[in-house]
N, C-alpha and C. Protein backbone atom coordinates (compact mmCIF):
# COMPACT_ATOMS: atom_id res chain seq x y z
N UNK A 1 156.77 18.07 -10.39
CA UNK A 1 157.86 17.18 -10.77
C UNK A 1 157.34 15.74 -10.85
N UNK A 2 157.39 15.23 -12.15
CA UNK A 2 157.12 13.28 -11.88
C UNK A 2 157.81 12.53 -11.16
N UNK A 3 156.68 11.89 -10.38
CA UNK A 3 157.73 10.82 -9.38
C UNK A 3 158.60 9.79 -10.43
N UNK A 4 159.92 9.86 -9.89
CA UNK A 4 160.45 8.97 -10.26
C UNK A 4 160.96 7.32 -9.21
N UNK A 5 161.34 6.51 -10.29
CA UNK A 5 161.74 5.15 -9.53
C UNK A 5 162.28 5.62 -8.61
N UNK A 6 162.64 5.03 -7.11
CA UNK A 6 163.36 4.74 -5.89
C UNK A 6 164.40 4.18 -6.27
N UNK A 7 165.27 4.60 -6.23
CA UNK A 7 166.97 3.26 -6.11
C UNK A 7 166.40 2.15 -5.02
N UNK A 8 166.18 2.29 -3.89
CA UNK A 8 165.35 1.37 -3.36
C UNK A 8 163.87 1.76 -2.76
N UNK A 9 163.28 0.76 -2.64
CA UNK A 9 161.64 0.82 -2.77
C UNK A 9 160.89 -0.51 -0.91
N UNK A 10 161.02 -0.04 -0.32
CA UNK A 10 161.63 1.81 0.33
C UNK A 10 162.60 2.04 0.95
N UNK A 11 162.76 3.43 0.18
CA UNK A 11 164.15 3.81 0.88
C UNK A 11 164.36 4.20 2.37
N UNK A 12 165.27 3.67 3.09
CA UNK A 12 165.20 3.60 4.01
C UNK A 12 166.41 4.32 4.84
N UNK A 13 165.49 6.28 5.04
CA UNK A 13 166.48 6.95 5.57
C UNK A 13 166.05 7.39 7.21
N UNK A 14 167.57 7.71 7.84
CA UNK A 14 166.90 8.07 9.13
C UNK A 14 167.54 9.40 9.38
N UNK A 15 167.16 10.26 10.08
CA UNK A 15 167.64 11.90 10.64
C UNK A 15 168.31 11.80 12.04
N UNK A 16 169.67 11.64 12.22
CA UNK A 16 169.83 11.40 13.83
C UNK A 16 170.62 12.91 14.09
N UNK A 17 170.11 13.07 15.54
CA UNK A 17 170.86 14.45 16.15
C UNK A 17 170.25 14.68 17.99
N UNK A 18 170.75 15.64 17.98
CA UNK A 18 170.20 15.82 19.26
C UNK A 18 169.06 17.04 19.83
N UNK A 19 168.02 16.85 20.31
CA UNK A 19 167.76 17.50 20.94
C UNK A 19 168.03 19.00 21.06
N UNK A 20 167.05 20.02 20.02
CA UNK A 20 167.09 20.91 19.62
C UNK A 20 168.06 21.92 18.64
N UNK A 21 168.45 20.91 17.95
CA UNK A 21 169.17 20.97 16.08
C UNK A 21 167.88 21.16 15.15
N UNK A 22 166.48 20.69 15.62
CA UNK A 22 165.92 20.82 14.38
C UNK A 22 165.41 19.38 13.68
N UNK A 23 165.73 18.62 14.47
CA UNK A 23 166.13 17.18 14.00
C UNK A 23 164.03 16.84 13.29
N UNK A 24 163.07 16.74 14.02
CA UNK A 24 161.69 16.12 13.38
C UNK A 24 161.75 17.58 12.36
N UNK A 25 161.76 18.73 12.59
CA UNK A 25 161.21 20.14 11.62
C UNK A 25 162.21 19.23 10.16
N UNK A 26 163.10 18.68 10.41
CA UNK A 26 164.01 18.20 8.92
C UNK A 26 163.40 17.22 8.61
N UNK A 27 162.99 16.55 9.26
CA UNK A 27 161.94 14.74 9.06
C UNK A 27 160.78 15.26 7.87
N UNK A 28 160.23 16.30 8.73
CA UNK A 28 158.74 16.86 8.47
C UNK A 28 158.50 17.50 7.05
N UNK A 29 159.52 18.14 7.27
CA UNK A 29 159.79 19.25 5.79
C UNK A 29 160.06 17.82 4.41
N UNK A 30 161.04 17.07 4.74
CA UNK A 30 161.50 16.53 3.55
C UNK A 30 160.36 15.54 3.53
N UNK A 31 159.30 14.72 4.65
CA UNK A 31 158.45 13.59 4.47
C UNK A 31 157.61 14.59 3.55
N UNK A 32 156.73 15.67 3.39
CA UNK A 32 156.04 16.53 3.18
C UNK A 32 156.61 16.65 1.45
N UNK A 33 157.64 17.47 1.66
CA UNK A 33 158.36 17.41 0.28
C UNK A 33 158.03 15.84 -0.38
N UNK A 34 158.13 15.24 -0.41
CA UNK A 34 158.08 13.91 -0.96
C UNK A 34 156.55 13.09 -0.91
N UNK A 35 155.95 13.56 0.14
CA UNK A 35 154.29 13.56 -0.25
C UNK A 35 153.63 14.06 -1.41
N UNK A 36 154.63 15.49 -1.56
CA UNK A 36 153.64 16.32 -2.51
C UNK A 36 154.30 15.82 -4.16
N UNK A 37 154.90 15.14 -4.27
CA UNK A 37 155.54 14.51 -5.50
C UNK A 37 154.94 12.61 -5.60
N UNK A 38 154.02 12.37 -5.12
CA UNK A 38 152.96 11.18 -5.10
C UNK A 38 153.55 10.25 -4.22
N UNK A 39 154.85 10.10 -3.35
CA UNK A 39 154.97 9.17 -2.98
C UNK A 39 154.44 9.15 -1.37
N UNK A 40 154.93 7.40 -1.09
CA UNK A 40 154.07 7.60 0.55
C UNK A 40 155.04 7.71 1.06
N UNK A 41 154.97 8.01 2.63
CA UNK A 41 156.39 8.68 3.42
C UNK A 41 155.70 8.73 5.08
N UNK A 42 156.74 7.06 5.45
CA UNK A 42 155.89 7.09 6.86
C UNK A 42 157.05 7.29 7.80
N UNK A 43 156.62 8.11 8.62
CA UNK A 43 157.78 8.42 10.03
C UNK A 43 157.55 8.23 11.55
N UNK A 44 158.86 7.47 11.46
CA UNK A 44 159.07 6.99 12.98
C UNK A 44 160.15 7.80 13.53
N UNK A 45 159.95 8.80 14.82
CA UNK A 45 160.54 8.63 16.15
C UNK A 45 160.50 8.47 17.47
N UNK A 46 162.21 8.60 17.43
CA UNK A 46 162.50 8.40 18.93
C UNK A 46 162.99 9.57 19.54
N UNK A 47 162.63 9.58 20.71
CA UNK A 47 164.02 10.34 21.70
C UNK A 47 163.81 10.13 22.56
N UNK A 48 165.12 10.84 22.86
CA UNK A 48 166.11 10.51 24.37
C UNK A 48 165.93 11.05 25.67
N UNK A 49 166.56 10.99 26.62
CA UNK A 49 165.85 11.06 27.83
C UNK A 49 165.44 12.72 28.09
N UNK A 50 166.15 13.51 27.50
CA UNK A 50 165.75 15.23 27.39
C UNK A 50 165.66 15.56 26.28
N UNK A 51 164.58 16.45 25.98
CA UNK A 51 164.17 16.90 24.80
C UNK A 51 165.27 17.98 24.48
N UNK A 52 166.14 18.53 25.14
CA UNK A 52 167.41 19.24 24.78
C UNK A 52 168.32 18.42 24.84
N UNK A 53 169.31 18.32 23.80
CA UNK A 53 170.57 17.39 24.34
C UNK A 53 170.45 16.50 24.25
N UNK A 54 169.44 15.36 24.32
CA UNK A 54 169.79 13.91 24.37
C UNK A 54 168.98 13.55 22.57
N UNK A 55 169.75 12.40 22.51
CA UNK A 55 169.56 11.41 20.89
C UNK A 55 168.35 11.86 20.39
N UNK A 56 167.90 12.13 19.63
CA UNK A 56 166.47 11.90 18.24
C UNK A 56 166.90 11.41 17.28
N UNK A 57 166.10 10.72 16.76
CA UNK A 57 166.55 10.03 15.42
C UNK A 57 164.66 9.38 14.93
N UNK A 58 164.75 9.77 13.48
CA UNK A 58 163.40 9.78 12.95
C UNK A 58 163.87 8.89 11.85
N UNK A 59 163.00 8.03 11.82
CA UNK A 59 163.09 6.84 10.30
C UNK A 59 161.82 7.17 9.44
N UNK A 60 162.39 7.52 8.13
CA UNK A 60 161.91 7.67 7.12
C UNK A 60 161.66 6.92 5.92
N UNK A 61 160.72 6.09 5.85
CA UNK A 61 160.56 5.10 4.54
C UNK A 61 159.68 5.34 3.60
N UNK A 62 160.22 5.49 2.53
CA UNK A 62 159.90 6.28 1.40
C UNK A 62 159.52 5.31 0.05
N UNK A 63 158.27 5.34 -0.44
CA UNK A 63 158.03 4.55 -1.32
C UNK A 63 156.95 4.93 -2.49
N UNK A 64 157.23 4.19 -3.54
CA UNK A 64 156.20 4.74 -4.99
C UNK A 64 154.97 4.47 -4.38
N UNK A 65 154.60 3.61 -3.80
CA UNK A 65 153.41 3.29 -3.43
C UNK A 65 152.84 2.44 -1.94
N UNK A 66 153.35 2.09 -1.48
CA UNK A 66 152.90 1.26 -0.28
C UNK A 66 153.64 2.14 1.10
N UNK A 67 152.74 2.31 1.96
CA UNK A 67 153.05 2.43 3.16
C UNK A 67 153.94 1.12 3.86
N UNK A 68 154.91 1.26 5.33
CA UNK A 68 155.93 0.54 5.73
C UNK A 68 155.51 0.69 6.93
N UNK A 69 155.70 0.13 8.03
CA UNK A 69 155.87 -0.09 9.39
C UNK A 69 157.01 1.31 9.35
N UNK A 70 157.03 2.27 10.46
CA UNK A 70 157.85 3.52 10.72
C UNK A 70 159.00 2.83 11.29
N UNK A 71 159.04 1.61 11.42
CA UNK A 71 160.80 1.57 12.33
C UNK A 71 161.30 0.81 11.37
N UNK A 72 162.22 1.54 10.95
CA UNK A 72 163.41 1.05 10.33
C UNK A 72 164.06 -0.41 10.62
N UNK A 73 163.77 -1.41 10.01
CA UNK A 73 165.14 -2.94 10.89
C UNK A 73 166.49 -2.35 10.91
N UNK A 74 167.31 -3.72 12.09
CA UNK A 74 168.31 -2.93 12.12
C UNK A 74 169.30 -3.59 10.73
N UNK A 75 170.19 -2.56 10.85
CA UNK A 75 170.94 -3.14 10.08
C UNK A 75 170.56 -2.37 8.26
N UNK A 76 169.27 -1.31 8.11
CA UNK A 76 168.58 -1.85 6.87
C UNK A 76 168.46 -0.46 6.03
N UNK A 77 169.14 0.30 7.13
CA UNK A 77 169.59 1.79 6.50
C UNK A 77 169.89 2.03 5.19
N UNK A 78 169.56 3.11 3.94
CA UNK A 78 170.27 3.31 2.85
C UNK A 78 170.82 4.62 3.04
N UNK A 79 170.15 5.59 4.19
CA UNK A 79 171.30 7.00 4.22
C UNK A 79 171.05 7.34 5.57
N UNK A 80 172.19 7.95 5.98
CA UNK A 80 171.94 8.22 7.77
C UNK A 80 172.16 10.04 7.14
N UNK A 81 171.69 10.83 7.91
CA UNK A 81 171.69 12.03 7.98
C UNK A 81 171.86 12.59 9.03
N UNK A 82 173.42 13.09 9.97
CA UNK A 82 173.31 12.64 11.15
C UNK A 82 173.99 14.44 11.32
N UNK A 83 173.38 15.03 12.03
CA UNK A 83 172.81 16.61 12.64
C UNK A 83 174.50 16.75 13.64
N UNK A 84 174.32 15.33 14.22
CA UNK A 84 175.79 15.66 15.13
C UNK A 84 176.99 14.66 14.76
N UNK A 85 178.13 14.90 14.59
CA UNK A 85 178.87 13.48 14.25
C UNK A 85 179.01 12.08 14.96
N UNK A 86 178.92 12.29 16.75
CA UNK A 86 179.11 10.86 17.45
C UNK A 86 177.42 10.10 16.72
N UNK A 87 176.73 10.99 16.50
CA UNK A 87 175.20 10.56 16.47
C UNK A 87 175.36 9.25 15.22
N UNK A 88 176.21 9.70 14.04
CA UNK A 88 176.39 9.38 13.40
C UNK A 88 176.90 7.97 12.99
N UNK A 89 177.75 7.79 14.22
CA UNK A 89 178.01 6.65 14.75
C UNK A 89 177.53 5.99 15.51
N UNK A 90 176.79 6.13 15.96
CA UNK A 90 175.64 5.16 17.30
C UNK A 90 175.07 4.45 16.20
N UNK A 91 174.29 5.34 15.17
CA UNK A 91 173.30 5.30 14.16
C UNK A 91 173.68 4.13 13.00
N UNK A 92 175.16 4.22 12.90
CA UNK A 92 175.72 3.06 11.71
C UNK A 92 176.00 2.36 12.37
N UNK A 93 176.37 1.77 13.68
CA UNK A 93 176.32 0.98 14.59
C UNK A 93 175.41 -0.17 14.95
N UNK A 94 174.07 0.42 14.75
CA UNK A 94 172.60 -0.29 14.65
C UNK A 94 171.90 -0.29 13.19
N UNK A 95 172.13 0.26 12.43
CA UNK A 95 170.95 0.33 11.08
C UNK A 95 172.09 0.46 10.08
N UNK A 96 173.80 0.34 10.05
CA UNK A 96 174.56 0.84 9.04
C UNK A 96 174.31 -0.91 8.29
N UNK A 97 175.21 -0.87 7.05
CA UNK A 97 175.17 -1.87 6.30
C UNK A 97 176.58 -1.51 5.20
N UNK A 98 176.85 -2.32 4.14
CA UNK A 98 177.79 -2.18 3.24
C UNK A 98 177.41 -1.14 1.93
N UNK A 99 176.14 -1.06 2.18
CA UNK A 99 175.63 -0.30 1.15
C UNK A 99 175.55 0.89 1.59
N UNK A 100 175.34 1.63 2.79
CA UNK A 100 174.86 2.72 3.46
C UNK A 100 175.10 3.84 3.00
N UNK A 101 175.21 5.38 2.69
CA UNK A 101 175.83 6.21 2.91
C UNK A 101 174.95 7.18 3.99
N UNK A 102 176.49 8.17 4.05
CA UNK A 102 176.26 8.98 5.42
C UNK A 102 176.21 10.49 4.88
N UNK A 103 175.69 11.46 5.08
CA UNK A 103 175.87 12.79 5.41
C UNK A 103 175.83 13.38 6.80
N UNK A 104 176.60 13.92 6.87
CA UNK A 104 177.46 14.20 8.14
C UNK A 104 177.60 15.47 8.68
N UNK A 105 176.88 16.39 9.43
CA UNK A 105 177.50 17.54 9.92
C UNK A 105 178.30 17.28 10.84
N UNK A 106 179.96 18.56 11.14
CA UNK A 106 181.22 18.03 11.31
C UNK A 106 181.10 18.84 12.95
N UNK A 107 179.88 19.77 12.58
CA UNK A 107 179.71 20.27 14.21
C UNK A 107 179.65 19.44 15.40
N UNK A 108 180.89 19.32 16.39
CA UNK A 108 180.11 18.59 17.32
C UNK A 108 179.35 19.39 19.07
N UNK A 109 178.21 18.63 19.43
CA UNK A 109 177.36 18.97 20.51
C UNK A 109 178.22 18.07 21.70
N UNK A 110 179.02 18.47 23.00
CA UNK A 110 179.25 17.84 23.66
C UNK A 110 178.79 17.73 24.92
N UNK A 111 178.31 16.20 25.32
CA UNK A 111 177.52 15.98 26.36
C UNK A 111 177.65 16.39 27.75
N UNK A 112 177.14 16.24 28.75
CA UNK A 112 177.61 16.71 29.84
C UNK A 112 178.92 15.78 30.36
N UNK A 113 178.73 14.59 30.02
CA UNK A 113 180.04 14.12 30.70
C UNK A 113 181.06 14.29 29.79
N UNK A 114 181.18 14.59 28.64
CA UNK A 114 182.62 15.29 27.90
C UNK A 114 182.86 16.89 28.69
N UNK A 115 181.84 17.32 29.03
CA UNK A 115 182.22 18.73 29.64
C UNK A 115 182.95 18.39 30.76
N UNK A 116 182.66 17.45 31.63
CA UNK A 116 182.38 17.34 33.28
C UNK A 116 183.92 16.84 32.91
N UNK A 117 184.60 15.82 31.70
CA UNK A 117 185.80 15.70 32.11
C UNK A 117 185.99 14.16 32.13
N UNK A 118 184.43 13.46 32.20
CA UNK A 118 184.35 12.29 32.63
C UNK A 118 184.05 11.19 31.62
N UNK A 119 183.87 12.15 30.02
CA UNK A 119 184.27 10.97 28.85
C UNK A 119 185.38 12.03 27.81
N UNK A 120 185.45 11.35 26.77
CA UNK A 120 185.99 11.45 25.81
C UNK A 120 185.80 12.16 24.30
N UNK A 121 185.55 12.95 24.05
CA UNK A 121 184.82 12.90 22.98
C UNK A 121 185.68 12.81 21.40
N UNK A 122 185.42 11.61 20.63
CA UNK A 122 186.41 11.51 19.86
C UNK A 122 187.06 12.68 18.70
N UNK A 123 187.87 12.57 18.06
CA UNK A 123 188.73 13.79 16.85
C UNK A 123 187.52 13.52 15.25
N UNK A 124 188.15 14.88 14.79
CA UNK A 124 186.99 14.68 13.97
C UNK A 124 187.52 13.71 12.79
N UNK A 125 189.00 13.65 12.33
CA UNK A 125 189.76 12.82 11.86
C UNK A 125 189.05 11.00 12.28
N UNK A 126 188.83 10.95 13.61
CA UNK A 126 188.86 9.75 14.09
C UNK A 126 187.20 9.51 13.46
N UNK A 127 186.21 10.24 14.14
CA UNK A 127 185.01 9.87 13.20
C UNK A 127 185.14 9.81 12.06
N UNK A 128 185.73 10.93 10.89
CA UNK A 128 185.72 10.72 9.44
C UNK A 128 186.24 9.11 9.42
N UNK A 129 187.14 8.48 10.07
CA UNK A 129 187.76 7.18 9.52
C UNK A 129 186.81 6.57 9.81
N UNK A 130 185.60 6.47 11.24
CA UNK A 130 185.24 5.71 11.81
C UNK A 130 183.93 5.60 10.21
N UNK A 131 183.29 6.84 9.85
CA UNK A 131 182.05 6.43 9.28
C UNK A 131 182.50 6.19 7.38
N UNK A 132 183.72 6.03 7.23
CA UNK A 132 184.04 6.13 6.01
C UNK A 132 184.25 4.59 6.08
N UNK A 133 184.87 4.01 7.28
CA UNK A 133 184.66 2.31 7.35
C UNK A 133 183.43 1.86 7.43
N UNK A 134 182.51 2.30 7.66
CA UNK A 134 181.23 1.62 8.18
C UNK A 134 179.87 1.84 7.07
N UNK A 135 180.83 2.68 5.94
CA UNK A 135 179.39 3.15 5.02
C UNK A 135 180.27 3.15 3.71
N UNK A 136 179.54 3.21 2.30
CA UNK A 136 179.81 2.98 1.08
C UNK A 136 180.46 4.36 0.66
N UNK A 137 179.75 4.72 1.27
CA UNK A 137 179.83 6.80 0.58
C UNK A 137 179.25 7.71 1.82
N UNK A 138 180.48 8.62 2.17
CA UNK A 138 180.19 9.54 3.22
C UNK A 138 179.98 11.18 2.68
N UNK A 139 179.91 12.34 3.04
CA UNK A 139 179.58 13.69 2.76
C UNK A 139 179.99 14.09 4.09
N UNK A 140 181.41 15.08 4.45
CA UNK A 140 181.42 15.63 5.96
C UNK A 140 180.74 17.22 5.12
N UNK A 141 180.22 18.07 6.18
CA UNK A 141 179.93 19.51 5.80
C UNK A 141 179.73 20.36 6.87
N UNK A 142 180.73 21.42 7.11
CA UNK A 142 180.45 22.15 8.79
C UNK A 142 178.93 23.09 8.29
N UNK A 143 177.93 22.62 8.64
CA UNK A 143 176.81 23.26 8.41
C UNK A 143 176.24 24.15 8.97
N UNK A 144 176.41 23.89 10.31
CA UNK A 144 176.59 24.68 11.72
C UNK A 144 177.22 26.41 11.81
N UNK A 145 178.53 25.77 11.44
CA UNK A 145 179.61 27.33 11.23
C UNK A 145 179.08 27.77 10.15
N UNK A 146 178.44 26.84 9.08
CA UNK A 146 178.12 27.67 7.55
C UNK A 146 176.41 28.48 8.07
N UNK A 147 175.60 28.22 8.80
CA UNK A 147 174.33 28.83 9.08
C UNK A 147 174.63 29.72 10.06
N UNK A 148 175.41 29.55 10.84
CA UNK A 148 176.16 30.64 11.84
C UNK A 148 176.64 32.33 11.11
N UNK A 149 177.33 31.76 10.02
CA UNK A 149 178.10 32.70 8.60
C UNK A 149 177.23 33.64 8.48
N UNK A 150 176.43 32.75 7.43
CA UNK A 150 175.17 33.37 6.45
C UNK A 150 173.84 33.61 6.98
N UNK A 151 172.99 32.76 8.46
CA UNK A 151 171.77 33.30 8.78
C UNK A 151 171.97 33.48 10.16
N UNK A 152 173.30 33.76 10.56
CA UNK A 152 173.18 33.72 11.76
C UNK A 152 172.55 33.18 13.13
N UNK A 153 172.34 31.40 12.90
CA UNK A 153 171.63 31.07 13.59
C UNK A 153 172.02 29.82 12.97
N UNK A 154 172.71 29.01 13.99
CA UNK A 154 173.25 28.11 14.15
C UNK A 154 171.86 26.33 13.27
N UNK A 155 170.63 26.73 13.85
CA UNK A 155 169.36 25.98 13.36
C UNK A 155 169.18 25.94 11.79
N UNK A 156 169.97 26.78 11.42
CA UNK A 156 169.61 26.40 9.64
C UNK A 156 170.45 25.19 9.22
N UNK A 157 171.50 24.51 10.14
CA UNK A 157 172.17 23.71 9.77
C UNK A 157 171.24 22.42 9.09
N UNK A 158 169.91 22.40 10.21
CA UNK A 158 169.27 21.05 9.68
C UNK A 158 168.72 21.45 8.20
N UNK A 159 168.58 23.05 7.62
CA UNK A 159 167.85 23.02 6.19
C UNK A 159 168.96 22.94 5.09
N UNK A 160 170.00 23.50 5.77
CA UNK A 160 171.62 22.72 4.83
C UNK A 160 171.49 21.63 4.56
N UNK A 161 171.38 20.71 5.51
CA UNK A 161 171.62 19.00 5.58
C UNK A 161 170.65 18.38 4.10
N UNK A 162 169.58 18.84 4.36
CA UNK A 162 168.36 18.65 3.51
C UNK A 162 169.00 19.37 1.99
N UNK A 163 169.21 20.27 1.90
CA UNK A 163 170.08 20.68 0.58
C UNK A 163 171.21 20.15 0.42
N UNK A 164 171.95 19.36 0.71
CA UNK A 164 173.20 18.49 0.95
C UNK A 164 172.66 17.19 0.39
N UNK A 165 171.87 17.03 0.81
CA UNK A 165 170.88 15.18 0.60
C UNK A 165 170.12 15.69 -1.06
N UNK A 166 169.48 16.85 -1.20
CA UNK A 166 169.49 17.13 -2.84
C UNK A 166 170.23 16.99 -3.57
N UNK A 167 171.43 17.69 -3.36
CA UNK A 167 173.01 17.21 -4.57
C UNK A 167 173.50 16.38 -4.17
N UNK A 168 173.31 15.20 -3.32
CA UNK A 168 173.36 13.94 -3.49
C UNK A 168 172.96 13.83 -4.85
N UNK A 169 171.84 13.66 -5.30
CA UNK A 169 170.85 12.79 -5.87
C UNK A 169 170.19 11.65 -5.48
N UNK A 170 170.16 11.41 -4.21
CA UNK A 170 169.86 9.92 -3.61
C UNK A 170 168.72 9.92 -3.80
N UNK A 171 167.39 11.27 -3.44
CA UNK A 171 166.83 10.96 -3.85
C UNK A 171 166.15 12.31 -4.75
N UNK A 172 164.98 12.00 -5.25
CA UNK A 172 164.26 12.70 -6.46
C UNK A 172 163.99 14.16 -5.58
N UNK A 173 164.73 14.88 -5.25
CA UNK A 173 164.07 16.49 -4.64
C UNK A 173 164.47 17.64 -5.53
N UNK A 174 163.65 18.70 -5.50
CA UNK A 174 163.87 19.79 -6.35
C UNK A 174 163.93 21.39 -5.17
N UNK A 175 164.59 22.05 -5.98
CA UNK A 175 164.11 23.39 -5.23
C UNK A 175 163.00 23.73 -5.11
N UNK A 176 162.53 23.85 -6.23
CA UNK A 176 160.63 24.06 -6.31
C UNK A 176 160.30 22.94 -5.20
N UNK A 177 160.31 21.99 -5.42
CA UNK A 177 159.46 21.39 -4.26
C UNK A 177 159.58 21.72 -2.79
N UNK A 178 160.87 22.05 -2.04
CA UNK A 178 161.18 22.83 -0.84
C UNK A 178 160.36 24.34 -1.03
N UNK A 179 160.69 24.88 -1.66
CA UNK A 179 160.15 26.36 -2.13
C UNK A 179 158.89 26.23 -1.42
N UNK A 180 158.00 25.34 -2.63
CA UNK A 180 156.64 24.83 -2.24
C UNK A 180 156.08 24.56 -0.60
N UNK A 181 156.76 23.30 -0.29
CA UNK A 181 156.87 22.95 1.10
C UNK A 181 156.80 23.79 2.31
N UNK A 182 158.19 24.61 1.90
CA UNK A 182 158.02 25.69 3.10
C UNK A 182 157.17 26.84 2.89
N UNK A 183 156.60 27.45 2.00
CA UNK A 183 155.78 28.23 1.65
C UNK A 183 154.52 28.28 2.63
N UNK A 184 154.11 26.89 2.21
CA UNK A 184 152.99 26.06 3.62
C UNK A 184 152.88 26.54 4.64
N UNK A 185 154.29 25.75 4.70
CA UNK A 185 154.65 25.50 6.54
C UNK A 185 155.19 26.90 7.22
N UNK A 186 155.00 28.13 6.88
CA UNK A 186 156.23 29.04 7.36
C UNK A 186 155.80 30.54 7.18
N UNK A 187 156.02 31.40 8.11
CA UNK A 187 155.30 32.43 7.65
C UNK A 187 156.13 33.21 6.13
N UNK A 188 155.55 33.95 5.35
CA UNK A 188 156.06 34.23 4.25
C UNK A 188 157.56 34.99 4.54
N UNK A 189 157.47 35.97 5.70
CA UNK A 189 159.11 36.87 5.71
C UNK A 189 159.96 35.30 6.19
N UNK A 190 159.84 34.29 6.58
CA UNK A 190 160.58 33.07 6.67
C UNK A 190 161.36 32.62 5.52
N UNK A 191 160.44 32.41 4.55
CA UNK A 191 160.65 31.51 3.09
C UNK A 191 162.27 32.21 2.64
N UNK A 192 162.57 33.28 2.96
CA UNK A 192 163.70 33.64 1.74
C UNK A 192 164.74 32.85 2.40
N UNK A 193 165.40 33.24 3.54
CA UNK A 193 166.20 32.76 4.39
C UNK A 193 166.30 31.41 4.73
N UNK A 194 165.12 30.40 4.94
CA UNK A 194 165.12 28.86 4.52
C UNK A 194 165.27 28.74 3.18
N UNK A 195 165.32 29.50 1.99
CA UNK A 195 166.18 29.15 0.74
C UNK A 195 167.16 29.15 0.19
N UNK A 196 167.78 30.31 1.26
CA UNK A 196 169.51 30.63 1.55
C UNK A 196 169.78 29.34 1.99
N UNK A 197 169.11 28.81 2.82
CA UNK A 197 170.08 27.98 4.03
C UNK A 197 170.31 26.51 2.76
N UNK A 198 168.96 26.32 2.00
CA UNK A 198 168.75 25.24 1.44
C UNK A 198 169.69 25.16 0.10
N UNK A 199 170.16 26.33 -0.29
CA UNK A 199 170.99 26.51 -1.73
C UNK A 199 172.15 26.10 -1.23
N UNK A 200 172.43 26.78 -0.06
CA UNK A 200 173.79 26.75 0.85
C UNK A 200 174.41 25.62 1.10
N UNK A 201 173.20 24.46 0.82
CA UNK A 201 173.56 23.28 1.57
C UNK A 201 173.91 22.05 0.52
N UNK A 202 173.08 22.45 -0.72
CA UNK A 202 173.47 22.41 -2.21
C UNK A 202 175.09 22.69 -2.17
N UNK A 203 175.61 23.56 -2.47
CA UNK A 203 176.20 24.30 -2.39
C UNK A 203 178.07 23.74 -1.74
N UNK A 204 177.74 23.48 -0.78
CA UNK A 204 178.97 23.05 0.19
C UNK A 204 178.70 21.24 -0.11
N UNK A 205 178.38 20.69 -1.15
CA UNK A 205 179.07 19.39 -1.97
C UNK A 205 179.89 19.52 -2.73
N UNK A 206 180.04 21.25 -3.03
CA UNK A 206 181.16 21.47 -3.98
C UNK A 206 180.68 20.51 -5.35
């Protein structure tokens, strides 16, 4: 596929979720995907205090040609891709802007102190308002219940998300190039079922 122009140069996306969603395997796959189409693709993360359960979030800056410093400024976001919904909001909180958009899985992960009784965890109504104020253009998609459905396994949600961010168009990705990608990375009885998950995710933009 020819690289094409960036809407911005570099684009400046980040992957937020928690702690065993899948959150860097989605960084990895799409930085990779976008290597193998000429551009550069440098990644920064973080996480949180447990590698289960607590915050990750990976910044992705994507460009025709020049490498970027991996941390994102704040404020300087062009798409949040956010695995859990509160995540989603921490995330436009620090790096959102007027321009931003969001894709959104509607699954939520609740922390120990929403279990324990001892926070809150907000309605999904109340996030949809919260990230539809805070960003240009949002995408909600239960990705979770939809990989639950079809591969039985709740983890394909992060290869939805990534097929969700394709029919965007935000940026230049193809099937062939995932095809490609995971081919690589994955043993071969893998590949069919990460193409389910990835059509799937296409798919539920309606």
């Amino acid at each position: 596929m020819e690289k094409q122009k960036l809407k911005y140069d570099p684009y400046n996306l980040i992957i937020t979720g928690v702690g065993g969603q899948g959150n860097v395997m989605a960084s990895r796959v799409l930085g990779n995907m976008l290597s193998k189409m000429g551009y550069t693709v440098t990644i920064g993360e973080t996480f949180g205090a447990s590698q289960r359960g607590g915050s990750v979030m990976s910044h992705l800056r994507i460009s025709s040609s020049d490498a970027f410093s991996p941390q994102i400024a704040k404020g300087r976001a062009h798409m949040i891709i956010a695995l859990e919904p509160t995540e989603a909001i921490r995330v436009l909180a620090q790096y959102g802007n007027a321009d931003v958009k969001v894709l959104c899985n509607t699954r939520p992960i609740y922390s120990v102190g929403v279990i324990s009784g001892e926070q809150n965890y907000p309605s999904q109504e109340d996030i949809e308002k919260w990230v539809n104020e805070l960003s240009a253009q949002s995408w909600f998609i239960n990705a979770t219940d939809e990989a639950m459905a079809k591969m039985k396994n709740p983890i394909f949600g992060n290869i939805m998300l990534l097929g969700a961010l394709a029919g965007t168009n935000e940026l230049p990705l193809s099937r062939e190039g995932f095809q490609e990608t995971i081919s690589e990375s994955m043993p071969a009885d893998k590949v069919e079922i990460n193409m389910t998950a990835y059509d799937s995710g296409i798919g539920m933009l309606g």
